[in-house]
N, C-alpha and C. Protein backbone atom coordinates (compact mmCIF):
# COMPACT_ATOMS: atom_id res chain seq x y z
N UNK A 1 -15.01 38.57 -12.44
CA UNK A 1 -13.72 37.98 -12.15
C UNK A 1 -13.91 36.81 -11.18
N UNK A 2 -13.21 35.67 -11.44
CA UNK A 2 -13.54 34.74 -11.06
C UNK A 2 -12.27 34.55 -9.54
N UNK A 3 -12.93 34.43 -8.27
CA UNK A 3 -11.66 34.40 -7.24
C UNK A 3 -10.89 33.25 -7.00
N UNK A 4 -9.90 33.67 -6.22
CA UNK A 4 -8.76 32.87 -6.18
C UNK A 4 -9.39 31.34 -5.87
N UNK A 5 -8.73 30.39 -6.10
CA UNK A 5 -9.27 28.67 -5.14
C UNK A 5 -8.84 29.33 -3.76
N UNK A 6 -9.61 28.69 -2.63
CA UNK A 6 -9.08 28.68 -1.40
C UNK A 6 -7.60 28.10 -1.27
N UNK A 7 -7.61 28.45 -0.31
CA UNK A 7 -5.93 27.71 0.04
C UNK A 7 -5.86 26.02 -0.12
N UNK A 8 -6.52 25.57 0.34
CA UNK A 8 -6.61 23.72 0.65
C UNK A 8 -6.82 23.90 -0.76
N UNK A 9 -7.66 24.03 -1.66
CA UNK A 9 -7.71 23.77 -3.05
C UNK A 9 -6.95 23.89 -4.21
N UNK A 10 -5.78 24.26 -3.61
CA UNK A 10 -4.68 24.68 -4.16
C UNK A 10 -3.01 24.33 -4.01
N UNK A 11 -3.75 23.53 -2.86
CA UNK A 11 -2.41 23.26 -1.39
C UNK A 11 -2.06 21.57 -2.06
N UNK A 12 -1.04 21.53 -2.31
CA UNK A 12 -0.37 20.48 -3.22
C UNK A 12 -1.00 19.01 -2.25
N UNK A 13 -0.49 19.28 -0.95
CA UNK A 13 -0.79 18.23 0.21
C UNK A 13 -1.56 17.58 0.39
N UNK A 14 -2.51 19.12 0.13
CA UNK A 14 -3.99 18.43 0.12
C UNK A 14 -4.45 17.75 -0.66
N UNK A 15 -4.35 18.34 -2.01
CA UNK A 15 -4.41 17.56 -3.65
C UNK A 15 -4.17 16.24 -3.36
N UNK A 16 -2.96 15.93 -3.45
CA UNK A 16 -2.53 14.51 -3.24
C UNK A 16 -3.02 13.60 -2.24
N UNK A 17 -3.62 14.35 -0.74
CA UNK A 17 -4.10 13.61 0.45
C UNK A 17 -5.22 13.06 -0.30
N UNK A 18 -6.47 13.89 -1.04
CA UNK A 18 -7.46 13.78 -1.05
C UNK A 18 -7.97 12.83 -2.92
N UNK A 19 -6.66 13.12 -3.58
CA UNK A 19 -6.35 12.40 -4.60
C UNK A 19 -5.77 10.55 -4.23
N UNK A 20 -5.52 11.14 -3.80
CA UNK A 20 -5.18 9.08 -2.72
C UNK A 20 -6.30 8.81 -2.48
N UNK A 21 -7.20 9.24 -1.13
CA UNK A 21 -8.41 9.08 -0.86
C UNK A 21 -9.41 8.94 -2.01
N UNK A 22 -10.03 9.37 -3.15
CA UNK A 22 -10.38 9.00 -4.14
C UNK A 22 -10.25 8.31 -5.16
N UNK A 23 -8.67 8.22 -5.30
CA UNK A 23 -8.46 6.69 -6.19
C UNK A 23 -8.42 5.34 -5.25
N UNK A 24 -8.34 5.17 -4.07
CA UNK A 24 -8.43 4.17 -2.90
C UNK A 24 -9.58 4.14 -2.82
N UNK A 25 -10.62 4.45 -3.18
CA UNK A 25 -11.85 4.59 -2.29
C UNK A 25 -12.43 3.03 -2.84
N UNK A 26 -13.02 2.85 -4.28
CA UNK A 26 -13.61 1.70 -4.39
C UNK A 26 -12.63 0.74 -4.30
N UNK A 27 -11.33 0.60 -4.07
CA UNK A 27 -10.69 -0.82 -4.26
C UNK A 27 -10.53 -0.66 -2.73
N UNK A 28 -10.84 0.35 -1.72
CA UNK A 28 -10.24 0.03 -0.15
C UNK A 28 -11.69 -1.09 0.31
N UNK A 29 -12.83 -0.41 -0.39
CA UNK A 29 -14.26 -1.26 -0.40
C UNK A 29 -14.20 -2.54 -1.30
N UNK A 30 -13.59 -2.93 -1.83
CA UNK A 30 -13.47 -4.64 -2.47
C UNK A 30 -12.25 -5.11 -1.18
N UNK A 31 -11.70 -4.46 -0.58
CA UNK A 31 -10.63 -5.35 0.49
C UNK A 31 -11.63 -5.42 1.65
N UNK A 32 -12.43 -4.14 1.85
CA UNK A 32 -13.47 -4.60 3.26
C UNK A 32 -14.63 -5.55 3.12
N UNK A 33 -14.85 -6.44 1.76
CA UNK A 33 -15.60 -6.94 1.42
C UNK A 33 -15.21 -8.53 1.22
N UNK A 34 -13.93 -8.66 1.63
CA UNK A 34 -13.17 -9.57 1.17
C UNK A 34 -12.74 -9.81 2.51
N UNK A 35 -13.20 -9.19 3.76
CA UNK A 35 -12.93 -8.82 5.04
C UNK A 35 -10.31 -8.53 4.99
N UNK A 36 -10.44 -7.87 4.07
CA UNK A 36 -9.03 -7.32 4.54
C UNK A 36 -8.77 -5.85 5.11
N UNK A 37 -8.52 -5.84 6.23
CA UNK A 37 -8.34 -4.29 6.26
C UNK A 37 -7.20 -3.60 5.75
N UNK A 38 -7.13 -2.03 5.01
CA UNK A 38 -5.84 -1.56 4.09
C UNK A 38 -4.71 -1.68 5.05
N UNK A 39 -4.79 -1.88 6.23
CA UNK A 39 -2.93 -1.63 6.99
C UNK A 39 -2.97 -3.00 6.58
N UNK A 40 -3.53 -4.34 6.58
CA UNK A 40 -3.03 -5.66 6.04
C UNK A 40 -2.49 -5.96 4.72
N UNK A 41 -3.60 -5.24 4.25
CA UNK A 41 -3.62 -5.29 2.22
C UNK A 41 -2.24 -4.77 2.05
N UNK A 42 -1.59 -3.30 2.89
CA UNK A 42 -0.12 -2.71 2.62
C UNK A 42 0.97 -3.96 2.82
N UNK A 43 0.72 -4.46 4.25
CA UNK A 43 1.56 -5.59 4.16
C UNK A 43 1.86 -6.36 3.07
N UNK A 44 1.19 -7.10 2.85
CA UNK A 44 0.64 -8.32 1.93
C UNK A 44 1.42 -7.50 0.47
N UNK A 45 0.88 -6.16 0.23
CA UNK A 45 1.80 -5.82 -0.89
C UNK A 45 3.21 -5.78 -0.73
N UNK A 46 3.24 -5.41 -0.36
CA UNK A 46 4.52 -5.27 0.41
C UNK A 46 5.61 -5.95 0.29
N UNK A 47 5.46 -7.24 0.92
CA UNK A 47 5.59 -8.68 0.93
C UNK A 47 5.43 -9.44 -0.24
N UNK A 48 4.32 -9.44 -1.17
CA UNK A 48 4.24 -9.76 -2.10
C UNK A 48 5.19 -9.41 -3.32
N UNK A 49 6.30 -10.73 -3.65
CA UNK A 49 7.38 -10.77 -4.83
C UNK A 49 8.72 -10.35 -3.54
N UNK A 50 8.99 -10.12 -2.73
CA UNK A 50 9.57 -10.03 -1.84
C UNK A 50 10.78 -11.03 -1.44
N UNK A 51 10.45 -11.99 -1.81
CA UNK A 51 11.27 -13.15 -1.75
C UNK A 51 12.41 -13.76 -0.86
N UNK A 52 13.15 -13.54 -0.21
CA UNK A 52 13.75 -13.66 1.25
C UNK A 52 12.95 -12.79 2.58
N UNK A 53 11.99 -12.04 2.00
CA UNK A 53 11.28 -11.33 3.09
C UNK A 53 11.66 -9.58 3.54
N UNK A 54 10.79 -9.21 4.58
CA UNK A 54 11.45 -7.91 4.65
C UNK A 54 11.66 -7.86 5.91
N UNK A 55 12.10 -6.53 6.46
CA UNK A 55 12.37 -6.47 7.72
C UNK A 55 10.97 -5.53 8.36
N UNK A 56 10.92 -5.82 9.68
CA UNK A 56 9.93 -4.68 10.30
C UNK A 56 9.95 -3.12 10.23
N UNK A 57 11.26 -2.91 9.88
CA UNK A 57 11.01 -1.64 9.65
C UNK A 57 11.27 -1.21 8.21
N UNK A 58 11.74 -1.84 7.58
CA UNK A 58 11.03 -2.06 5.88
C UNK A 58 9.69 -1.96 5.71
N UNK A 59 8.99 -2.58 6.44
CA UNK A 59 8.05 -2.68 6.62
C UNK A 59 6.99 -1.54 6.49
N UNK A 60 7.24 -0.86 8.06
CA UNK A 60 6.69 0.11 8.59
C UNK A 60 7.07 1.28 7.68
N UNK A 61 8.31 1.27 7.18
CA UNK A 61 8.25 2.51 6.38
C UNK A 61 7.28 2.48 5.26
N UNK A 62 7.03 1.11 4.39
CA UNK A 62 6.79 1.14 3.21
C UNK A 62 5.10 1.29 3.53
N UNK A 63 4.60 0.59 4.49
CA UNK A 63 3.19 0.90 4.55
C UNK A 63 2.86 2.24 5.63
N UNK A 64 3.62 2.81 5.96
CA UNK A 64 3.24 4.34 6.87
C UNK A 64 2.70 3.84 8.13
N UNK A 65 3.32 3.17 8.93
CA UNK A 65 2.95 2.62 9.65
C UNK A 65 4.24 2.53 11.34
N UNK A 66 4.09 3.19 12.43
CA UNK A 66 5.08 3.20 13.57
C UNK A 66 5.20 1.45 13.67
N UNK A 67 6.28 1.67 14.68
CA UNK A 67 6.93 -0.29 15.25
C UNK A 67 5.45 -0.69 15.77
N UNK A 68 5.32 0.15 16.54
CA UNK A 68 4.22 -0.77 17.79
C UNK A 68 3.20 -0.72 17.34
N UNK A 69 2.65 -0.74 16.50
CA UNK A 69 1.28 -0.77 15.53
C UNK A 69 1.71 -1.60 14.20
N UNK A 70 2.46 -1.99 14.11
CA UNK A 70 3.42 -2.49 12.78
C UNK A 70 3.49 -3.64 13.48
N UNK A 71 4.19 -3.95 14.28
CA UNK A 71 4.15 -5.38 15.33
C UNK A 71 2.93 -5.75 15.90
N UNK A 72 1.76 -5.27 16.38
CA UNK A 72 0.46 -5.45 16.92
C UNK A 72 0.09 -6.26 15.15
N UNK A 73 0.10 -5.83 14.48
CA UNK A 73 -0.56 -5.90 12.90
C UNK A 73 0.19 -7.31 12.68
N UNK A 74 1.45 -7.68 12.71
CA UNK A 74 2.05 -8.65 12.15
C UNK A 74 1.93 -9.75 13.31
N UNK A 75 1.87 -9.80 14.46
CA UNK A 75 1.24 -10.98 14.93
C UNK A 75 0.06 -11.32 14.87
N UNK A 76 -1.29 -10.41 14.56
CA UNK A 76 -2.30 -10.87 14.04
C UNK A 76 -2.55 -11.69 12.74
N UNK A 77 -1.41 -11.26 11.91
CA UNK A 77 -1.67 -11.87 10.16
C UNK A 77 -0.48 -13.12 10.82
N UNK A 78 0.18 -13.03 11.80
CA UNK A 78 0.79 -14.48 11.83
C UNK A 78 -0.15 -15.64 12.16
N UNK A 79 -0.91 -15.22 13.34
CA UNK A 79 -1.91 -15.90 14.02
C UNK A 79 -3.01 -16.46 12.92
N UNK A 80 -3.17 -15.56 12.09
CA UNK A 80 -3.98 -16.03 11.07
C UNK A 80 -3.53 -16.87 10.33
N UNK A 81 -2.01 -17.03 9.76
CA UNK A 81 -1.25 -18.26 8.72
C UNK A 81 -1.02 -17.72 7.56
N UNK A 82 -0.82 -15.90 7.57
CA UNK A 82 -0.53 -15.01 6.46
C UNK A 82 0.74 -14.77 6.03
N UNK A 83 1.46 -14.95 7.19
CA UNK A 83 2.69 -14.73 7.51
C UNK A 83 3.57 -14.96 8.20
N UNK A 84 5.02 -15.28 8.37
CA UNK A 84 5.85 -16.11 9.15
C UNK A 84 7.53 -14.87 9.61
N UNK A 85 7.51 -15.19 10.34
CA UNK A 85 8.87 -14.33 11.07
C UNK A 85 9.59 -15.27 11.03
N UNK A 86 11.62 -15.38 10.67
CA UNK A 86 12.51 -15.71 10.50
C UNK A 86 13.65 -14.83 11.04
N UNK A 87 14.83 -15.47 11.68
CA UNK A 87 15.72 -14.91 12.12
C UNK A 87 17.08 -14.68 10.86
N UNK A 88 17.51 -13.76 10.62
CA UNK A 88 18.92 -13.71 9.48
C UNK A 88 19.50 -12.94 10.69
N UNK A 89 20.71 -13.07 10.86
CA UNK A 89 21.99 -12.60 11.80
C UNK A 89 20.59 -11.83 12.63
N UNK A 90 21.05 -10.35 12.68
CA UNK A 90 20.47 -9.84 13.88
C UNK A 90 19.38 -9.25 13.31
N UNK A 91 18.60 -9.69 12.22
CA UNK A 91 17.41 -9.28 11.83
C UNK A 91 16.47 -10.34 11.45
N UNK A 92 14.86 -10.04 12.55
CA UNK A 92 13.71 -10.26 11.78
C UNK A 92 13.08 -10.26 10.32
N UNK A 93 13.25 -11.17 9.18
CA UNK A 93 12.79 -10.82 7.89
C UNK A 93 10.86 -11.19 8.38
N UNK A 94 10.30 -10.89 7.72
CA UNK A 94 8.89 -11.41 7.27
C UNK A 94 8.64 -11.85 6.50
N UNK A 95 8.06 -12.75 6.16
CA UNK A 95 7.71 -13.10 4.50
C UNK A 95 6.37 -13.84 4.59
N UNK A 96 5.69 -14.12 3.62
CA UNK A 96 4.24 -14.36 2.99
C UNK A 96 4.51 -15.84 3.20
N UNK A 97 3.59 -16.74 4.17
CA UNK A 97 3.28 -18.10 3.90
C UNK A 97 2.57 -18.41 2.95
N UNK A 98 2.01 -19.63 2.56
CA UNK A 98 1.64 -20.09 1.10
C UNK A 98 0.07 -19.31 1.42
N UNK A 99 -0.64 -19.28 2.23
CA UNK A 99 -1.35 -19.17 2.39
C UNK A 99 -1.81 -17.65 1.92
N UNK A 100 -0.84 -16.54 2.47
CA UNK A 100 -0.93 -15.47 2.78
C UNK A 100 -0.40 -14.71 1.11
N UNK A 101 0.65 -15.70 0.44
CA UNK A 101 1.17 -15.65 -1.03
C UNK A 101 0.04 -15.91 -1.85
N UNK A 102 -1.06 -16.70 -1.50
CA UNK A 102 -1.74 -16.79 -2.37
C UNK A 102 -3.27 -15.42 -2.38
N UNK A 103 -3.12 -15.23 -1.14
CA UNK A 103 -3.97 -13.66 -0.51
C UNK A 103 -3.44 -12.41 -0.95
N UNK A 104 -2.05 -12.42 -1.47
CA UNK A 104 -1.15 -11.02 -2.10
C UNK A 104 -1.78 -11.28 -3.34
N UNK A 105 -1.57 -12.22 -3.87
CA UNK A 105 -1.67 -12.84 -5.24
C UNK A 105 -2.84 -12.26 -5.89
N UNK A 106 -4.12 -12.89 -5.33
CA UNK A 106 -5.36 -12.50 -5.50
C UNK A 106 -5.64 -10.88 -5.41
N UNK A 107 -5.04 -10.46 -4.22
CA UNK A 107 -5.43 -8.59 -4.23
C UNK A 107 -4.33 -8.26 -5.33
N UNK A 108 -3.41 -8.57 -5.48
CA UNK A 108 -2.47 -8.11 -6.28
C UNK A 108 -3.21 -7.74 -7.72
N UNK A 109 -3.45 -9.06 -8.09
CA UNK A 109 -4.70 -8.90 -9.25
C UNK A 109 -5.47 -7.91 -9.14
N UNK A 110 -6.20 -7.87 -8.17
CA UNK A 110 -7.53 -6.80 -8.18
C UNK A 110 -6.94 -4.77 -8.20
N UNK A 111 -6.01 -5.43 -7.34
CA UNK A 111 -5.19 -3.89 -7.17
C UNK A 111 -5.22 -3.47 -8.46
N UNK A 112 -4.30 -4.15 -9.31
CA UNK A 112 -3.50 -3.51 -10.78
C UNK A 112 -4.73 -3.54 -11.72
N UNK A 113 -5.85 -4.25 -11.55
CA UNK A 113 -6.73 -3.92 -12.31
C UNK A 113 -7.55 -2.26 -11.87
N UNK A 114 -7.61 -2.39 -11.26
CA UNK A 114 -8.13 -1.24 -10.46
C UNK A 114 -7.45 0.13 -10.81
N UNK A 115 -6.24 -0.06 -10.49
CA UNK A 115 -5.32 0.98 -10.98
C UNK A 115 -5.09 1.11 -12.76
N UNK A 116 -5.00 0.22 -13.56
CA UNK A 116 -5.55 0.15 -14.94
C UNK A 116 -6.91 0.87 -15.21
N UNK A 117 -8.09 0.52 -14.30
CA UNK A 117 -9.02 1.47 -14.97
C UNK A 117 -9.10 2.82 -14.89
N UNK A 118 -8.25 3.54 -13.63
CA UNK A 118 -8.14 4.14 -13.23
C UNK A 118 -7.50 5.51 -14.08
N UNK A 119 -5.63 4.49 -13.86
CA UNK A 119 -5.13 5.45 -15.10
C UNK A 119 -5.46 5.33 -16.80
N UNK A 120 -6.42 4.37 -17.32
CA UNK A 120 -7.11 4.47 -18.41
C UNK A 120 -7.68 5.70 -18.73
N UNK A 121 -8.44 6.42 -17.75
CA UNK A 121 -9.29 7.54 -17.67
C UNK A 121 -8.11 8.90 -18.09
N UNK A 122 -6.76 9.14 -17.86
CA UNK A 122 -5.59 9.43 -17.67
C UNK A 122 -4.35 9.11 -18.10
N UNK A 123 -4.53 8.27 -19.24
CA UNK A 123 -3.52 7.63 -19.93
C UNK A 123 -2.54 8.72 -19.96
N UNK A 124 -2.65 9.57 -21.05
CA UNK A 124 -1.84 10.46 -21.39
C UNK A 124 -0.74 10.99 -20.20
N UNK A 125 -1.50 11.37 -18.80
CA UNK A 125 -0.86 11.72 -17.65
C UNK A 125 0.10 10.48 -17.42
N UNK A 126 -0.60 10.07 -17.13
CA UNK A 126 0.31 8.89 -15.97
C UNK A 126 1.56 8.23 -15.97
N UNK A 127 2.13 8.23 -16.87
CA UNK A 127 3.32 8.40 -16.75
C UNK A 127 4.47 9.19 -15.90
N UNK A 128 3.97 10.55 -16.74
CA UNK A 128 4.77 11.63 -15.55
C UNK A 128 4.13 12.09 -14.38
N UNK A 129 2.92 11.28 -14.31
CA UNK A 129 2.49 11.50 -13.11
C UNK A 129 3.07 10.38 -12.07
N UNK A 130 3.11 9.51 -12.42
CA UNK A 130 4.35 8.54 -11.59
C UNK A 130 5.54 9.11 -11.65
N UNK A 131 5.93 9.45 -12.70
CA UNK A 131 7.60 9.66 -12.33
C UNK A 131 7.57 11.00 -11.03
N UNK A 132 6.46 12.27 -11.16
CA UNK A 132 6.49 13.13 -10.45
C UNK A 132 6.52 12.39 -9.04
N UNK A 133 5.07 11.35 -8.87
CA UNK A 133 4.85 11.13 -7.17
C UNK A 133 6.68 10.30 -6.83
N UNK A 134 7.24 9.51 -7.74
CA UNK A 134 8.54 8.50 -7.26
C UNK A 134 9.24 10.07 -6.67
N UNK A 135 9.25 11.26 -7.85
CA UNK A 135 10.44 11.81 -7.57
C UNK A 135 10.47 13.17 -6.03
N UNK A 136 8.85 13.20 -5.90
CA UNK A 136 8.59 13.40 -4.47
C UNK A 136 8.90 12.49 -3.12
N UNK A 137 8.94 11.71 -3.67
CA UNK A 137 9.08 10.40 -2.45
C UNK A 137 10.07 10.29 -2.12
N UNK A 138 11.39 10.53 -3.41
CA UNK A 138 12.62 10.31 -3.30
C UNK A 138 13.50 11.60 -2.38
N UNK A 139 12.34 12.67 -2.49
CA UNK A 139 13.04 13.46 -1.78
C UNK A 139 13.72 14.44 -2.87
């Protein structure tokens, strides 16, 4: 008789923690090679098609990321010429300079290819395997 999986091997959380971590793994290594680190690359997606911009805490939610580490991050990619801050009434938008549009652009590419070979392996799934992770997310 064959025994139970351990708990973590079984533990949905984990699945998914460690299922992220393995489909991220070679495309997080083409962004460190390209010198981007992933809390930038989230931005940059982020941002990328975005078009009036987002807010900081748009932001921070969408890449998992607190204010004060979210703001430390976005004056560095400003300083660099990635990105530009704008005032609308009482909100900060962000949005992608040409520079930084053309840096989404390029990972953007590499991303969706990446994720193409990926769910290639998984065709059949992936579908409802997206609709499952949206309809976790959604709560």
């Amino acid at each position: 008789m064959t025994p139970p999986p351990r708990f973590v091997e079984d533990y949905l959380l984990a699945l998914l923690a460690q299922a992220s971590h393995a489909a991220s793994a070679a495309f997080h290594a083409r962004l460190k090679a390209r010198g981007v680190a992933v809390p930038a690359w989230r931005v940059l997606a982020t941002l990328h098609g975005a078009g009036e911009g987002v807010t900081v805490g748009q932001l921070g939610q969408s890449c998992l990321m607190q204010q004060p580490t979210m703001s430390k991050l976005l004056d560095r990619m400003q300083t660099e010429g990635l990105l530009a801050r704008a005032r609308h009434g009482r909100q900060t938008r962000i949005t992608l300079t040409e520079e930084g549009a053309a840096l989404a652009d390029s990972l953007v590419t590499e991303a969706r290819a990446h994720e193409a070979a990926l769910l290639a392996r998984h065709a059949e799934a992936a579908p409802a395997l997206k609709a499952l992770l949206r309809a976790i997310i959604s709560g």
